[in-house]
Protein backbone atom coordinates (compact mmCIF):
# COMPACT_ATOMS: atom_id res chain seq x y z
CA UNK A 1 75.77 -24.41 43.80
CA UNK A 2 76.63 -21.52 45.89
CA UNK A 3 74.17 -19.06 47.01
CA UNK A 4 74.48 -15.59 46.90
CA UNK A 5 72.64 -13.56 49.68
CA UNK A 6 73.66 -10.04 47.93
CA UNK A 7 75.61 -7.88 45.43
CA UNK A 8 78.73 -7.41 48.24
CA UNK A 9 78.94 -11.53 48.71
CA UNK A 10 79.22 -11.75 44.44
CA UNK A 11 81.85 -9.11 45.00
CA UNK A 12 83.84 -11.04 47.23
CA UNK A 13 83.49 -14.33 45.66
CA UNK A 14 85.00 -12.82 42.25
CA UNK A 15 87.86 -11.12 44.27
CA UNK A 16 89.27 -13.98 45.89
CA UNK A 17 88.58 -16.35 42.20
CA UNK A 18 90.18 -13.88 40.05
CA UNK A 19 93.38 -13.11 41.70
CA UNK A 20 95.93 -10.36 40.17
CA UNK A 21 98.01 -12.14 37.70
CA UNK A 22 99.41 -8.81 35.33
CA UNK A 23 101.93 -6.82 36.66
CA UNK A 24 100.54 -4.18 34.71
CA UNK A 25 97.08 -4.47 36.41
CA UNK A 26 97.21 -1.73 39.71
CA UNK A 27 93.82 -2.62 41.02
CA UNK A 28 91.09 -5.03 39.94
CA UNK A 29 87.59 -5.71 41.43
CA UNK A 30 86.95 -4.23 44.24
CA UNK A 31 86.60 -0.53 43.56
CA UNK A 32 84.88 1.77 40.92
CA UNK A 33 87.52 1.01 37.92
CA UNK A 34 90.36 -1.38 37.24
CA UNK A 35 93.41 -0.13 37.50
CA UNK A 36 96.05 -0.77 34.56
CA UNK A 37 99.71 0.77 34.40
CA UNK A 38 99.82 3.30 31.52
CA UNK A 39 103.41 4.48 32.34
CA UNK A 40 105.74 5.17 35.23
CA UNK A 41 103.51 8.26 35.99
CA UNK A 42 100.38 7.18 34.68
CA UNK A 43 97.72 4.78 34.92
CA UNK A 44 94.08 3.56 32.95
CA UNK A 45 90.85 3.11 34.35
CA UNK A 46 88.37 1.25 32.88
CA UNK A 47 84.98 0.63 34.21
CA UNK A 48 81.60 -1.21 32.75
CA UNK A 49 78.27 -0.95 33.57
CA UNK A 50 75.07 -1.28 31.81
CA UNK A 51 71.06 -0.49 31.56
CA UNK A 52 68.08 -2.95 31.50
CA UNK A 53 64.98 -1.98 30.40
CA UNK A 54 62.26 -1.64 33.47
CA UNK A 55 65.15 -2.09 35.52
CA UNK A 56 67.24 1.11 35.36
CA UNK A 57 64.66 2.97 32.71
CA UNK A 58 60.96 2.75 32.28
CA UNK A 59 59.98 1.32 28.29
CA UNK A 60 58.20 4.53 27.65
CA UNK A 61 61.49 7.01 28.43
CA UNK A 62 62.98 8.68 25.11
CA UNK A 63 65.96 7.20 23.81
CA UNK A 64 68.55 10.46 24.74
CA UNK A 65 67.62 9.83 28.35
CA UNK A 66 67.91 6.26 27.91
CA UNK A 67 71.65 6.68 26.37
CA UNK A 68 71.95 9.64 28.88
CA UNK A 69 71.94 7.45 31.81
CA UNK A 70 74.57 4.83 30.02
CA UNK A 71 77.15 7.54 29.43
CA UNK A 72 76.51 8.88 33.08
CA UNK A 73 76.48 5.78 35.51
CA UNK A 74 79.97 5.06 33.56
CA UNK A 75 81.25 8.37 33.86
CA UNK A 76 80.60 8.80 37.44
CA UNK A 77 82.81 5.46 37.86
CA UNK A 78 85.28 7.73 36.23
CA UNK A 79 85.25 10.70 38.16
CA UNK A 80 85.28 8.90 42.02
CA UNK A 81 88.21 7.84 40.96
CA UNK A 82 89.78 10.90 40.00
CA UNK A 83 90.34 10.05 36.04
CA UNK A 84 89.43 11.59 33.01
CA UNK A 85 87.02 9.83 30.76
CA UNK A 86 88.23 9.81 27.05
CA UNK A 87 87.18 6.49 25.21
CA UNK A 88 84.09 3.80 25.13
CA UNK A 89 82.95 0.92 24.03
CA UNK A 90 78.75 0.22 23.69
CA UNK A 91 76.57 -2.43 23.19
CA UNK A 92 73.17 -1.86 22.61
CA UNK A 93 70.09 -4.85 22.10
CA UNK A 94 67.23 -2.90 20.64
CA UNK A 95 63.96 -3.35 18.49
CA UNK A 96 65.28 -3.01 14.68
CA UNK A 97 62.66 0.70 14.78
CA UNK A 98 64.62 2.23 17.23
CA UNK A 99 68.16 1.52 15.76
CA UNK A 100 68.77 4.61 14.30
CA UNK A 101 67.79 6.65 17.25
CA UNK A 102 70.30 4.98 19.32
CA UNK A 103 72.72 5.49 17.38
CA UNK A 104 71.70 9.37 17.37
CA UNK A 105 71.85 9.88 20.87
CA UNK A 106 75.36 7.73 21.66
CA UNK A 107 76.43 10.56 18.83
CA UNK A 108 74.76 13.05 20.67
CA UNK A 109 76.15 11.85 24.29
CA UNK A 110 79.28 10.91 23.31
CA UNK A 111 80.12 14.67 21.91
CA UNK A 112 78.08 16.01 24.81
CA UNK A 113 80.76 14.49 27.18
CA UNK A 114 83.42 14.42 25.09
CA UNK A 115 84.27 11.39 24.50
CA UNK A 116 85.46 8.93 21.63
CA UNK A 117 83.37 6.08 20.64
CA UNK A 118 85.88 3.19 19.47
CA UNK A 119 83.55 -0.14 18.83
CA UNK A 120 81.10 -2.25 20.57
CA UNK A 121 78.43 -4.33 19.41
CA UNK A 122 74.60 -5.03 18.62
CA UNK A 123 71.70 -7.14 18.46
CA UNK A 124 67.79 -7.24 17.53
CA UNK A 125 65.45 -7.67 20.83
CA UNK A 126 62.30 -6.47 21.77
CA UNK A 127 63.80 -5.79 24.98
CA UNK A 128 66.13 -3.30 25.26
CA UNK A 129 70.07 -3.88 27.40
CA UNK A 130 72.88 -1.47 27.11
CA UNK A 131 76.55 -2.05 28.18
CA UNK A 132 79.47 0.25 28.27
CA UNK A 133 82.73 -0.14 29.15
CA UNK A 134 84.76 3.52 29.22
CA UNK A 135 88.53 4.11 30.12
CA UNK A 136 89.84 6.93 31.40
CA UNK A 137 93.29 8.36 32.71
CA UNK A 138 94.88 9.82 35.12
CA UNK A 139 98.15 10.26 36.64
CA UNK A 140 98.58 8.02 39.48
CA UNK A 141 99.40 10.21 42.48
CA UNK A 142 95.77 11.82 41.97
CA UNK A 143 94.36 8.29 41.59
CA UNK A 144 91.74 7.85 44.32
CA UNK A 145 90.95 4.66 45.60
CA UNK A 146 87.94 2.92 48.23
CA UNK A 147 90.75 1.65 50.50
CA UNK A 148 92.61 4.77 50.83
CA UNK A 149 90.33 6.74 53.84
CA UNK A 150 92.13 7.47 57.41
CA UNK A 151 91.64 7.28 60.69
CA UNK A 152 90.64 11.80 61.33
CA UNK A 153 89.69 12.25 57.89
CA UNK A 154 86.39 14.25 57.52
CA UNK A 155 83.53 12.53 55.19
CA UNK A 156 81.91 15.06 52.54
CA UNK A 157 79.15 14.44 49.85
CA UNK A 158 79.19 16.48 47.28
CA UNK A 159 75.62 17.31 46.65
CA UNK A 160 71.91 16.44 47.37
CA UNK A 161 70.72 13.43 46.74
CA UNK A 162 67.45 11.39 46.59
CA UNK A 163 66.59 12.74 43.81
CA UNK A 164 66.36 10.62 41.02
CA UNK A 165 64.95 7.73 43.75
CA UNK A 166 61.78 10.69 44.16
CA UNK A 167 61.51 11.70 40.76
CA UNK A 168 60.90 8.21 39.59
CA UNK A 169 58.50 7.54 42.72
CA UNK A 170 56.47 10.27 41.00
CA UNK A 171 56.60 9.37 37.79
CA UNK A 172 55.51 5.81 38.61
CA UNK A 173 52.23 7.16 41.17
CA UNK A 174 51.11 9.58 38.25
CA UNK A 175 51.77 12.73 40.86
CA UNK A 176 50.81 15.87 39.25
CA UNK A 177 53.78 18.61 39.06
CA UNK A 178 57.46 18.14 40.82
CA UNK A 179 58.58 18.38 37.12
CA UNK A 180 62.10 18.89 38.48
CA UNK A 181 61.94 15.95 40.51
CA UNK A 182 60.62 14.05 37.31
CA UNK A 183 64.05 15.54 35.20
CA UNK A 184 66.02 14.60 38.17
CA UNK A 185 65.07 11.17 37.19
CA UNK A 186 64.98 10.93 33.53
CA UNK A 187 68.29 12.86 33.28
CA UNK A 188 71.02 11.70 35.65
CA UNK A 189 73.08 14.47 37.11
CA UNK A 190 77.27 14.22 37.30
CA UNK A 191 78.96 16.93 40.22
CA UNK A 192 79.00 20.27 38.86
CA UNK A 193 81.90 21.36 36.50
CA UNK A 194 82.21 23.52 39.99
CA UNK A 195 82.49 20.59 42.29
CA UNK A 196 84.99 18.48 39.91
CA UNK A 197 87.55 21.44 39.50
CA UNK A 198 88.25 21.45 43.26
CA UNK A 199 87.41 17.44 43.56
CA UNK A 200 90.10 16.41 40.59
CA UNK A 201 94.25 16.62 41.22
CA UNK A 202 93.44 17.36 45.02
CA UNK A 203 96.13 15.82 47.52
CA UNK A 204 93.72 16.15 50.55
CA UNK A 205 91.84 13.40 49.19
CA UNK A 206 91.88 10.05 50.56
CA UNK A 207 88.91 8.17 49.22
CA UNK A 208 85.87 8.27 47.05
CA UNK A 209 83.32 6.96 45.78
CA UNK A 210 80.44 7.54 43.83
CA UNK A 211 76.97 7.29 45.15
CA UNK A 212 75.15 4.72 42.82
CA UNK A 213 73.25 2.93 45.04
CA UNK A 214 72.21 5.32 48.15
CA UNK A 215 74.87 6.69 50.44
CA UNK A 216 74.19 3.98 53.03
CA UNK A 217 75.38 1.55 51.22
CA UNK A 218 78.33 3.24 49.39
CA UNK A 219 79.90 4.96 52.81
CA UNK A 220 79.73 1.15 53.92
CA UNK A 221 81.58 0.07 50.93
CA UNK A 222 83.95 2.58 51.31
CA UNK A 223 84.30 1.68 55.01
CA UNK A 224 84.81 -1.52 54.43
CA UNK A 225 87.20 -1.18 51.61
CA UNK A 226 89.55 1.17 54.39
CA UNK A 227 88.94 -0.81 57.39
CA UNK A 228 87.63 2.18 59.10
CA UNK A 229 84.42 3.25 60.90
CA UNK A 230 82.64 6.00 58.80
CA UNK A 231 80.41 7.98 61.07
CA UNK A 232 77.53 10.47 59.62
CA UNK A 233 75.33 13.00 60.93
CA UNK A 234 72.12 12.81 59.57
CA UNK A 235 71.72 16.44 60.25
CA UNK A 236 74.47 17.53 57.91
CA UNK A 237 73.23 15.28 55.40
CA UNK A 238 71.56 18.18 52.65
CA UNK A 239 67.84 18.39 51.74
CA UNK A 240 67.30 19.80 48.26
CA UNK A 241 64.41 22.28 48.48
CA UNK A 242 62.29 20.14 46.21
CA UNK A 243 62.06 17.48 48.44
CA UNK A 244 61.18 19.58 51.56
CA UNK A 245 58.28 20.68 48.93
CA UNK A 246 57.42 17.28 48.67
CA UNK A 247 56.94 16.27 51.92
CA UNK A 248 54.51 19.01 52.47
CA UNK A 249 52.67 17.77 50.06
CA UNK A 250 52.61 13.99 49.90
CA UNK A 251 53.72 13.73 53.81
CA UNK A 252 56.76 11.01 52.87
CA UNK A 253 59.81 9.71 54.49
CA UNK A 254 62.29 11.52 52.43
CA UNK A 255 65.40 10.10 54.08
CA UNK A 256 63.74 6.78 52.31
CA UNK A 257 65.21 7.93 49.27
CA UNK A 258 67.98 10.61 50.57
CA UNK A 259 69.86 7.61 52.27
CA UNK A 260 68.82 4.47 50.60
CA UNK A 261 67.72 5.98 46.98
CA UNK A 262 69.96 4.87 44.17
CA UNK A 263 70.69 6.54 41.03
CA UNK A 264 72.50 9.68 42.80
CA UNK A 265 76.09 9.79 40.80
CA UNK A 266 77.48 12.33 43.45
CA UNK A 267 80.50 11.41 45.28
CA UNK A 268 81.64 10.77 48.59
CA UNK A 269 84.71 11.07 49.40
CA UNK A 270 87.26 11.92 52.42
CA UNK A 271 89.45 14.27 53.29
CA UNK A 272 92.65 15.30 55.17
CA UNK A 273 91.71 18.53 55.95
CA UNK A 274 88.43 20.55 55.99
CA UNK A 275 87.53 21.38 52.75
CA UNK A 276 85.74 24.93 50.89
CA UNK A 277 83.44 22.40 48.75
CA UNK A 278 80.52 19.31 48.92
CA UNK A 279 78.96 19.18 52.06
CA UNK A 280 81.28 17.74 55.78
CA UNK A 281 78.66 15.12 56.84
CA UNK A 282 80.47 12.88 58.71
CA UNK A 283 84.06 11.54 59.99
CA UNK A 284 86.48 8.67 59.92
CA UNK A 285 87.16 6.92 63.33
CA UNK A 286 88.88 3.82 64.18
CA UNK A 287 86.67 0.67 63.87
CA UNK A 288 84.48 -1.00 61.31
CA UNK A 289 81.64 -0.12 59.05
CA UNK A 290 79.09 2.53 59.26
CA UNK A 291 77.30 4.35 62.05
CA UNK A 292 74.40 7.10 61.10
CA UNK A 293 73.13 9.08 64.13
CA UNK A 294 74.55 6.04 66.48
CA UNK A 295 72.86 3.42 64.51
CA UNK A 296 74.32 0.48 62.70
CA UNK A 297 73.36 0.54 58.81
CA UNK A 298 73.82 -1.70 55.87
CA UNK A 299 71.20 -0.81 54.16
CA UNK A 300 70.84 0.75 50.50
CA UNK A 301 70.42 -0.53 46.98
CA UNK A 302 71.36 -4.06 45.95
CA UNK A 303 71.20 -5.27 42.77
CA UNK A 304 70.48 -9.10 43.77
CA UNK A 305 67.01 -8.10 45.36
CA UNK A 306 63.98 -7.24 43.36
């Protein structure tokens, strides 16, 4: 039986037991989406992920924030990579009360976004798990991959986050107010319509991705991925105002949750040249791994610790 010490050792294990075998698959584990050849021009992305109840929502949360979060951590997959969503596939175990209200809000979510619901599946539990697997498009020259940063690139983020790591923090202390901070959490937030305009069909980008478990852990992924050295300056790193607030107030270690949070969906991402959006925290050097204010890090969300 082999061990597993965390969610990057899983990784590696399935990359070098499921080799590529398809000519028509571009890029398998390893990044945000597989890869699969569409055309000569074109290519799909597909991506899964999934929800489990007091894992990545709290039993008392409504069921549109519940289905909120499904559509966005898959999305978000979508979007680092530079693709379009367009179709998904859901399954959903739920009590038999609640089936008609999930089925309402993947409606809802799925017009909300835009996209087409084309199966899935479902089953009776008391305890509630939802899966999605969405593909996307793109065409492939705007395809944007983990491996792809470069030695000079600059590293931007392209908003705040630690958030949704607060918000939840509050909700689970019973903290009066920080209402934003408690929406922050029960509605996941995707880049700005803004942010994606300039971030989508861009040839100055290298490399991205998306900020799902703290950006600690994801710059080291995407690193990693590039065989580079990713260096960040914690003092570029942004501070949304509500989190300044509350510091004052509960006198709290907000990079806790700014660096090592999860549940962020912003992207990070490099760049050729110095860009007029998302925040320049950091460059690309030669070397290996991640270095924040000239300390070695590794730290962030993993999925294999409780």
């Amino acid at each position: 039986m082999i061990s597993m010490r965390n969610e990057n050792e899983f990784i590696e294990l399935l990359k070098a037991k499921f080799e590529k075998k398809d000519k028509d698959l571009i890029y398998g584990i390893g990044d945000d989406c597989a890869v699969f050849k569409k055309n000569d021009s074109e290519s799909y992305l597909i991506t899964v992920d999934g929800l489990k109840e007091d894992i990545h929502f709290l039993k008392k949360e409504k069921m549109e924030t519940i289905i909120s979060k499904l559509f966005i951590r898959n999305i978000s997959d979508i979007y680092a990579m530079g693709g379009i969503p367009k179709w998904a596939l859901i399954y959903a175990s739920v009590p038999r009360k609640l089936i008609q209200n999930t089925t309402d809000a993947i409606l809802d979510m799925g017009n909300k976004f835009n996209i087409n619901i084309i199966g899935g599946d479902t089953t009776i539990a008391e305890n509630m798990t939802f899966t999605m697997t969405l593909i996307g498009t793109q065409k492939n020259e705007y395809i944007y991959y983990r491996s792809g940063a470069e030695i000079g690139n600059k590293v931007y983020l392209s908003s705040y986050t630690g958030l949704a790591y607060w918000g939840r923090k509050i909700i689970e202390n019973n903290i009066l107010g920080f209402d934003n901070l408690k929406n922050r959490y029960y509605y996941f937030n995707l880049p700005s319509k803004r942010f994606l305009s300039h971030f989508l069909l861009n040839k100055s980008i290298t490399a991205a991705i998306d900020i799902s478990d703290g950006i600690l852990k994801d710059a080291e992924r995407l690193a990693l991925s590039s065989n580079v050295k990713i260096i960040l300056n914690n003092k570029q790193i942004p501070i949304h105002r509500e989190l300044i607030h509350l510091k004052k107030r509960e006198k709290i270690n907000l990079y806790e949750g700014i660096l090592a949070g999860g549940d962020d969906y912003e992207i990070l991402f490099t760049s050729r040249e110095k860009l007029n959006f998302g925040f320049e925290i950091g460059k690309v050097v030669t070397g290996k791994g991640l270095v924040i204010d000239s300390v070695e890090y590794g730290k962030g969300y993993d999925h294999f610790k409780k």
